[in-house]
Protein backbone atom coordinates (compact mmCIF):
# COMPACT_ATOMS: atom_id res chain seq x y z
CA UNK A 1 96.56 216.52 174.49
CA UNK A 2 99.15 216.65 176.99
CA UNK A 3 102.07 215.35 175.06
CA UNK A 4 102.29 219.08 173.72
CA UNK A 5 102.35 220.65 177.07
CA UNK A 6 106.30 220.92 178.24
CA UNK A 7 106.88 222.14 181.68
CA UNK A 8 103.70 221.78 183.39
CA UNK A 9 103.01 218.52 185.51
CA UNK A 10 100.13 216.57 185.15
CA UNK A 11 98.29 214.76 187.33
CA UNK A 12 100.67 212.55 188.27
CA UNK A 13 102.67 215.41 189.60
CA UNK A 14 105.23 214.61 186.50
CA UNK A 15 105.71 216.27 182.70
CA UNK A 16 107.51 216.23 179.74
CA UNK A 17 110.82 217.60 181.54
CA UNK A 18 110.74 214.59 184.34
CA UNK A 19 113.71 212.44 184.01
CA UNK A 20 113.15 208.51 184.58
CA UNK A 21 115.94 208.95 187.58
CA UNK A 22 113.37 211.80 189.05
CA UNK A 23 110.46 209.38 188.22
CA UNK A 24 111.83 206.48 190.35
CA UNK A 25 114.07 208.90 193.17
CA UNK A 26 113.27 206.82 196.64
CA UNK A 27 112.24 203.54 195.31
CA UNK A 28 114.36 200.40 196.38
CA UNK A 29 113.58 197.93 194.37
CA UNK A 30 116.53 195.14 194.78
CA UNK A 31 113.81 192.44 194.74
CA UNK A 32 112.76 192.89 191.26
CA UNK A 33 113.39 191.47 187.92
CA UNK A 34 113.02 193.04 184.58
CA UNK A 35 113.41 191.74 181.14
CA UNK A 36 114.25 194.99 178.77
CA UNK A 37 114.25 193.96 175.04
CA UNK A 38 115.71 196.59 172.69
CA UNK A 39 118.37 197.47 175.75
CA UNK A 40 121.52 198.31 173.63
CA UNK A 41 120.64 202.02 172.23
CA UNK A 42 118.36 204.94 173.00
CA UNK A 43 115.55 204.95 175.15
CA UNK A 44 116.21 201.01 176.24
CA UNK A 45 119.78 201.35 177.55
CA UNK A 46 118.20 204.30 179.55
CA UNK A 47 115.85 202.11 180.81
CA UNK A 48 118.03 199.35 181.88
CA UNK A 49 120.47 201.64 183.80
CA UNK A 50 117.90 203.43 185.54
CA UNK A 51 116.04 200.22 186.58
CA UNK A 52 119.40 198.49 187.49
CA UNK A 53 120.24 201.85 189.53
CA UNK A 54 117.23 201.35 191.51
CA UNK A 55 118.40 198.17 192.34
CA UNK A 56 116.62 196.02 189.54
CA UNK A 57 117.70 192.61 188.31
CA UNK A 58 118.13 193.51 184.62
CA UNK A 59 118.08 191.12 181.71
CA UNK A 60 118.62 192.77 178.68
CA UNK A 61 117.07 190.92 175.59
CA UNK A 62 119.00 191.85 172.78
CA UNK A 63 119.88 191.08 169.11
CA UNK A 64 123.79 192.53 169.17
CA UNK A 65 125.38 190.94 172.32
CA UNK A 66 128.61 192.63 171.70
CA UNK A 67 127.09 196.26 172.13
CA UNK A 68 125.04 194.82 174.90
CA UNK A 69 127.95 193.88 176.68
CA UNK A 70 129.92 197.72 176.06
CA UNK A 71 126.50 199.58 177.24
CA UNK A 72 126.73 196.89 180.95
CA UNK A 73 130.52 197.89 181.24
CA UNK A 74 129.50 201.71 181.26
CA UNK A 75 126.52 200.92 183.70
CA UNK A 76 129.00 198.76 185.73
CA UNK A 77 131.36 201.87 185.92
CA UNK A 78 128.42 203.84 187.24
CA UNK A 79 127.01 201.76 189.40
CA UNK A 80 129.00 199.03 190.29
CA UNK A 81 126.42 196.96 192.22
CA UNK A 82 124.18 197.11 189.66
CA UNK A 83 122.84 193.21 188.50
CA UNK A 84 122.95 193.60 185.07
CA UNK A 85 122.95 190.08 182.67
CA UNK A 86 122.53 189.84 178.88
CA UNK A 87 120.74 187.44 176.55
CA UNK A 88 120.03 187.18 172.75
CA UNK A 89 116.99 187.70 171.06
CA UNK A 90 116.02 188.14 167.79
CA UNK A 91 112.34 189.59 168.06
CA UNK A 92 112.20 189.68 163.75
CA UNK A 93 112.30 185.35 164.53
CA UNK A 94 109.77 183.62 166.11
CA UNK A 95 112.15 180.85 166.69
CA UNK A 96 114.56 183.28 168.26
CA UNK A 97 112.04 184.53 170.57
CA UNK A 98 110.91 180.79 171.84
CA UNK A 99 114.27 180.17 172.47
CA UNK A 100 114.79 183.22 174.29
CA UNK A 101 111.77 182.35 176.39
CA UNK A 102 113.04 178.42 177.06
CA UNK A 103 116.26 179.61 178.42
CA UNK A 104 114.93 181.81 180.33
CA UNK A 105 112.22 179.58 182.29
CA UNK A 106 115.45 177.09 182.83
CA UNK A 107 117.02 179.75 184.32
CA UNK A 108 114.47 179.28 187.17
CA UNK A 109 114.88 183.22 187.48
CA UNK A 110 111.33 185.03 188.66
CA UNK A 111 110.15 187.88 186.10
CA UNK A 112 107.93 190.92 187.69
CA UNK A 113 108.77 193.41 184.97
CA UNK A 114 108.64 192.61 181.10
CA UNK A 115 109.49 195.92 179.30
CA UNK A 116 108.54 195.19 175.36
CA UNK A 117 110.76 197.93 173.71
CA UNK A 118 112.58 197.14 171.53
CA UNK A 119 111.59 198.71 167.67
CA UNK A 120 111.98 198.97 164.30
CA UNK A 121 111.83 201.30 161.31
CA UNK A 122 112.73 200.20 157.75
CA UNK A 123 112.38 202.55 154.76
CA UNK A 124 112.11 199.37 152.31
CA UNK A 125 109.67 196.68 152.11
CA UNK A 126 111.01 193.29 153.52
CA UNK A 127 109.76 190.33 155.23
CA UNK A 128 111.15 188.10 158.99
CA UNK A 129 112.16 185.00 158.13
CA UNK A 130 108.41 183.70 158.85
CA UNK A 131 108.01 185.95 155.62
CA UNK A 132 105.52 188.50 157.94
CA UNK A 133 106.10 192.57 157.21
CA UNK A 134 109.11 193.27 159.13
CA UNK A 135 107.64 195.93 161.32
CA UNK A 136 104.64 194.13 162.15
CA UNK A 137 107.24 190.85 162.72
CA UNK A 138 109.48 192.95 165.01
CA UNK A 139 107.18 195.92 166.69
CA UNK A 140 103.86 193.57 167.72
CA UNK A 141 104.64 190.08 167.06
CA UNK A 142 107.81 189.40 168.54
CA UNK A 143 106.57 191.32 171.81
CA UNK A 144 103.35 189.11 171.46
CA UNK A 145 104.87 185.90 171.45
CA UNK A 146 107.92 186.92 173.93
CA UNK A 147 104.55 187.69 176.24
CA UNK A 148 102.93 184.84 175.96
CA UNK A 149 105.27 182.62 176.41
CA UNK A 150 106.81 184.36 179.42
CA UNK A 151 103.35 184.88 180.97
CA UNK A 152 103.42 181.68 183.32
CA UNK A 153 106.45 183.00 184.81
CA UNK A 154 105.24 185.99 185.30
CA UNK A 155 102.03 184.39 187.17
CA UNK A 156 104.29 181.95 188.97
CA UNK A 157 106.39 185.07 190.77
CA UNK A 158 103.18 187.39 191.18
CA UNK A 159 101.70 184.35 193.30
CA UNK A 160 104.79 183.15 194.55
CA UNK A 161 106.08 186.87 195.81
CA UNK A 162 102.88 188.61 196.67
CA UNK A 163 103.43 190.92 193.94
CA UNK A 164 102.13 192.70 190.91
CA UNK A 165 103.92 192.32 187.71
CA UNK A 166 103.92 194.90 185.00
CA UNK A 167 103.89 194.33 181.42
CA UNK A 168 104.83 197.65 179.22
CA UNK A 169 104.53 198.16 175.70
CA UNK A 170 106.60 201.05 174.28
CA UNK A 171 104.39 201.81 171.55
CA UNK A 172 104.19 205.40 169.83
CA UNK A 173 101.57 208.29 169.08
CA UNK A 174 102.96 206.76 165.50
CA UNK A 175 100.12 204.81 166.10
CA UNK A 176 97.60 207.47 164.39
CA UNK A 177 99.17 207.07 161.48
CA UNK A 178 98.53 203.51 160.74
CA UNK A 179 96.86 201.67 157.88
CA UNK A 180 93.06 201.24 158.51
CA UNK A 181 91.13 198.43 157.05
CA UNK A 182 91.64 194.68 157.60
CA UNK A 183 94.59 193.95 159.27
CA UNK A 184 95.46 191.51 156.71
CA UNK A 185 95.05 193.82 154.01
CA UNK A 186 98.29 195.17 154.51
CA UNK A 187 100.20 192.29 156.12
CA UNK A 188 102.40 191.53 152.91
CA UNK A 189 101.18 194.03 150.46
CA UNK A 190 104.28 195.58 148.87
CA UNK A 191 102.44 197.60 146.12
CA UNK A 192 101.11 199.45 148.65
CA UNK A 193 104.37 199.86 151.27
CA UNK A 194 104.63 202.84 153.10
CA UNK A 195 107.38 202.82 156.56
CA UNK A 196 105.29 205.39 157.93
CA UNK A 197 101.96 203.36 157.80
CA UNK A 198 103.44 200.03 158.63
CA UNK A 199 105.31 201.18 161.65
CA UNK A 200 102.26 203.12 162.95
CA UNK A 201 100.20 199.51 162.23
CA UNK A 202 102.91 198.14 164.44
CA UNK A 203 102.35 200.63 167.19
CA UNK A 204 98.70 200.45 167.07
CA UNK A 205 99.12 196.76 167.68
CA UNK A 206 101.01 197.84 170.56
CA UNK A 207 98.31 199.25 172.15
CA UNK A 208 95.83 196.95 171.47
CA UNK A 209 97.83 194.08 172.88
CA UNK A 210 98.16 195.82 175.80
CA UNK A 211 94.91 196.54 176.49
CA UNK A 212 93.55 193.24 175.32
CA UNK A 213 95.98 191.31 177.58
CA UNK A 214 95.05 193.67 180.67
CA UNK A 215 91.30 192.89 179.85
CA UNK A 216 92.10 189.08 179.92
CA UNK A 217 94.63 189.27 182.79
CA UNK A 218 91.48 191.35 184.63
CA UNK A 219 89.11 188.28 183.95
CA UNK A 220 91.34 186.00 185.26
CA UNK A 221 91.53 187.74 188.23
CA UNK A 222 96.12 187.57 188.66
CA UNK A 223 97.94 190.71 189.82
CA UNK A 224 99.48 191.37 186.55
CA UNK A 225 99.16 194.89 185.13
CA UNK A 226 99.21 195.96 181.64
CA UNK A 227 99.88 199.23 179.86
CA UNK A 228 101.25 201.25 176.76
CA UNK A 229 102.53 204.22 176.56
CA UNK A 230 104.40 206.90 173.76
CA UNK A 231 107.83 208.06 175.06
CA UNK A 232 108.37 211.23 173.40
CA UNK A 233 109.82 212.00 170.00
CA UNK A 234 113.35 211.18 170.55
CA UNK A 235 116.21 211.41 168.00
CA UNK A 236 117.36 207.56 168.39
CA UNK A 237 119.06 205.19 166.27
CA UNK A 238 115.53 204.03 165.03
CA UNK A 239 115.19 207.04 162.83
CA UNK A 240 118.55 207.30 161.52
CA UNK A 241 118.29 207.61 157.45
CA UNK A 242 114.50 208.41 157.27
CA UNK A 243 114.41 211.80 155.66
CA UNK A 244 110.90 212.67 156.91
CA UNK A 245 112.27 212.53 160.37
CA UNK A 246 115.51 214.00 159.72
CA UNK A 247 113.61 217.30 157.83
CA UNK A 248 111.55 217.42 161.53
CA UNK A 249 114.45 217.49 164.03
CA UNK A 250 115.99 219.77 161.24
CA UNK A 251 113.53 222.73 162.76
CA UNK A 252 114.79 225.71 164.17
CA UNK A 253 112.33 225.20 167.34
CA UNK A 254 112.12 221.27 167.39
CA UNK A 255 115.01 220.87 169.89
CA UNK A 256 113.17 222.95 172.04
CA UNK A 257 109.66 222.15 171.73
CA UNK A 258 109.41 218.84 171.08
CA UNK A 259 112.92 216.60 171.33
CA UNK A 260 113.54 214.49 174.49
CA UNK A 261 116.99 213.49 175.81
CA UNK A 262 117.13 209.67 176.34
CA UNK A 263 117.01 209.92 179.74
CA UNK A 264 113.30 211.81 179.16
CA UNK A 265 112.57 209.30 176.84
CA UNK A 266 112.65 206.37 179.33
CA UNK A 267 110.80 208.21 181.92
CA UNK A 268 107.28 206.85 181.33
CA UNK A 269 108.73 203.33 180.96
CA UNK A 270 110.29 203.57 184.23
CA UNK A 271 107.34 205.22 185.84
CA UNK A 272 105.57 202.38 184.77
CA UNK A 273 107.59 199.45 185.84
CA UNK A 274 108.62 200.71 189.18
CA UNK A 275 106.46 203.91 190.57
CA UNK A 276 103.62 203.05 192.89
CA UNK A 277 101.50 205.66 191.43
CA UNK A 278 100.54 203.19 188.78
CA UNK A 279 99.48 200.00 191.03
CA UNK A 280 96.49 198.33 189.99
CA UNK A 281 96.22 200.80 186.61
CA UNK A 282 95.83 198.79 183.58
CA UNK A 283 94.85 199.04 180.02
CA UNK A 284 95.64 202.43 179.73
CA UNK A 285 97.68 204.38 177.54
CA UNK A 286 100.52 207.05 179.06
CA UNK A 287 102.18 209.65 177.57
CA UNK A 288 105.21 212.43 180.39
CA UNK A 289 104.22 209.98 182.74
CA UNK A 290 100.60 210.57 182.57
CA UNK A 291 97.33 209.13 181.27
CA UNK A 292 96.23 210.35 178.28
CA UNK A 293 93.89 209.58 175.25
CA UNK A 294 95.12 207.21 172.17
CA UNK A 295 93.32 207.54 168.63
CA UNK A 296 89.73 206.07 168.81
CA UNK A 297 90.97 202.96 166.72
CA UNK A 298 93.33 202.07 169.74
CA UNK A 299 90.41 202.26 172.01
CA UNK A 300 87.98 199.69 169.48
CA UNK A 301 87.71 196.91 171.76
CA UNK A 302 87.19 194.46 168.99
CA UNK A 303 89.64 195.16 167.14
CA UNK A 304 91.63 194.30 170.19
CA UNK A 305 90.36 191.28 169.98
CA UNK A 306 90.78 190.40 166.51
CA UNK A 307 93.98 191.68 166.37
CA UNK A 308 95.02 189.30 169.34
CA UNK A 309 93.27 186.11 167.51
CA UNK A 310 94.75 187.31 164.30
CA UNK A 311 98.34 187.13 166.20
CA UNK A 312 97.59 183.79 167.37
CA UNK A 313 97.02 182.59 164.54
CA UNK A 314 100.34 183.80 163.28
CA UNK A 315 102.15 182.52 166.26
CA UNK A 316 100.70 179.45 166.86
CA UNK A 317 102.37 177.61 163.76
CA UNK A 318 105.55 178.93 163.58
């Protein structure tokens, strides 16, 4: 799998040592707009400076405003052109997330980039407010609905502009370690809890959004690509006070093996929201900024699609 292979470039001429400012080096892309959810820490700040230094409208979708605002005064100071706005969203709420999506279509601002990172990873059991598993709440359905309800726009500018929009899913190779069974099995089952499990469930419903939304985008026939893709094991803020993660990064030879920087981490994410390399790919899964294979479950087509009607179901009456 190439995740484990540091140094050497895949096929996309890119590896595990590409930064997302070497990934995007050349492309102007002042025309764009990109919603970045998760934008205040880590991998998503990353992502929101390097789009905005490529000349990117940036919105980033966030739940703390007031460390949103500190990480746009440091991109200001680096870039000072740089188009950079903020706006609150909860993604653990549904109702957070439809009014996220209202004030944003009264904005009347186009959308060709929706960049669904933003992640959680709680030790303890506990429920959203819709009293859904946090992880699942947060990681999948949040993104799910925040999609969905943004969609329209993003077919309105594709049309409208003459351009392909890109939908990216920051999901995990977390993902193998998910439940298996019934989805519902484990939706609100605290007897059997584990934060490993449930945030791999989460990221496996990454995937399988992504692809099941790229199928459906496909049938319709709009120029709307969508993709997933695992950014690396990076020591962010999402780990902090899980010892099985601490005792990794702990290893003599992790730094050097495995750990990304930030600005490795967002690489893939900007590679796919703004590299034409990737025009016209969709459904796949990326990992250094190059295809690669997810666990066979990711791949189960129906379970794609129950997933999504499962979702909808969850959505729909909230």
């Amino acid at each position: 799998m190439n995740m484990w292979i540091f140094g050497r470039n895949g096929a996309s001429g890119f590896s595990a040592t590409s930064t997302a400012e070497e990934l995007t080096e050349g492309i102007h892309a002042s025309g764009l707009t990109a919603i970045v959810t998760g934008a205040t820490s880590g991998i998503g700040s990353e992502t929101a400076r390097v789009l905005a230094l490529r000349g990117v409208h940036v919105i980033m979708a966030v739940r703390n405003t007031e460390k949103a605002t500190q990480v746009k005064e440091t991109i200001l100071e680096d870039i000072p052109n740089a188009k950079v706005d903020i706006m609150e969203l909860d993604l653990s709420s549904m109702a957070s997330v439809r009014d996220f999506a209202a004030k944003y279509q009264s904005s009347g601002l186009p959308l060709h980039v929706l960049i669904n990172n933003a992640g959680v990873l709680s030790p303890q059991f506990k429920l959203s407010n819709e009293k859904i598993e946090l992880h699942f709440a947060t990681n999948h359905l949040g993104h799910f609905l925040l999609t969905n309800l943004l969609l329209e726009t993003m077919k309105t500018t594709s049309y409208e502009q003459n351009t392909e929009g890109r939908i990216i899913n920051v999901s995990s190779e977390g993902h193998r370690f998910a439940y298996t069974g019934p989805l519902s099995d484990y939706m609100n089952n605290e007897s059997s809890y584990s934060s490993i499990y449930a945030y791999g469930l989460s990221k496996l419903a990454n995937i399988l959004h992504a692809n099941e939304l790229a199928r459906l985008l496909k049938e319709e026939g709009v120029n709307i690509t969508a993709n997933s893709l695992h950014p690396g094991f990076i020591n962010t803020e999402l780990f902090r006070g899980h010892n099985i993660f601490s005792s990794i990064y702990l290893q003599p030879d992790f730094e050097v093996l495995y750990k990304r920087s930030f600005t490795g981490g967002a690489a893939t994410t900007c590679y796919l929201a703004l590299n034409p390399q990737v025009k016209g790919v969709t459904g796949e899964f990326f990992v250094d900024s190059n295809l690669a294979k997810p666990s066979s479950r990711a791949k189960d087509q129906e379970l794609a699609k129950e997933l999504w009607e499962f979702s909808m179901g969850l959505t729909s009456s909230k």
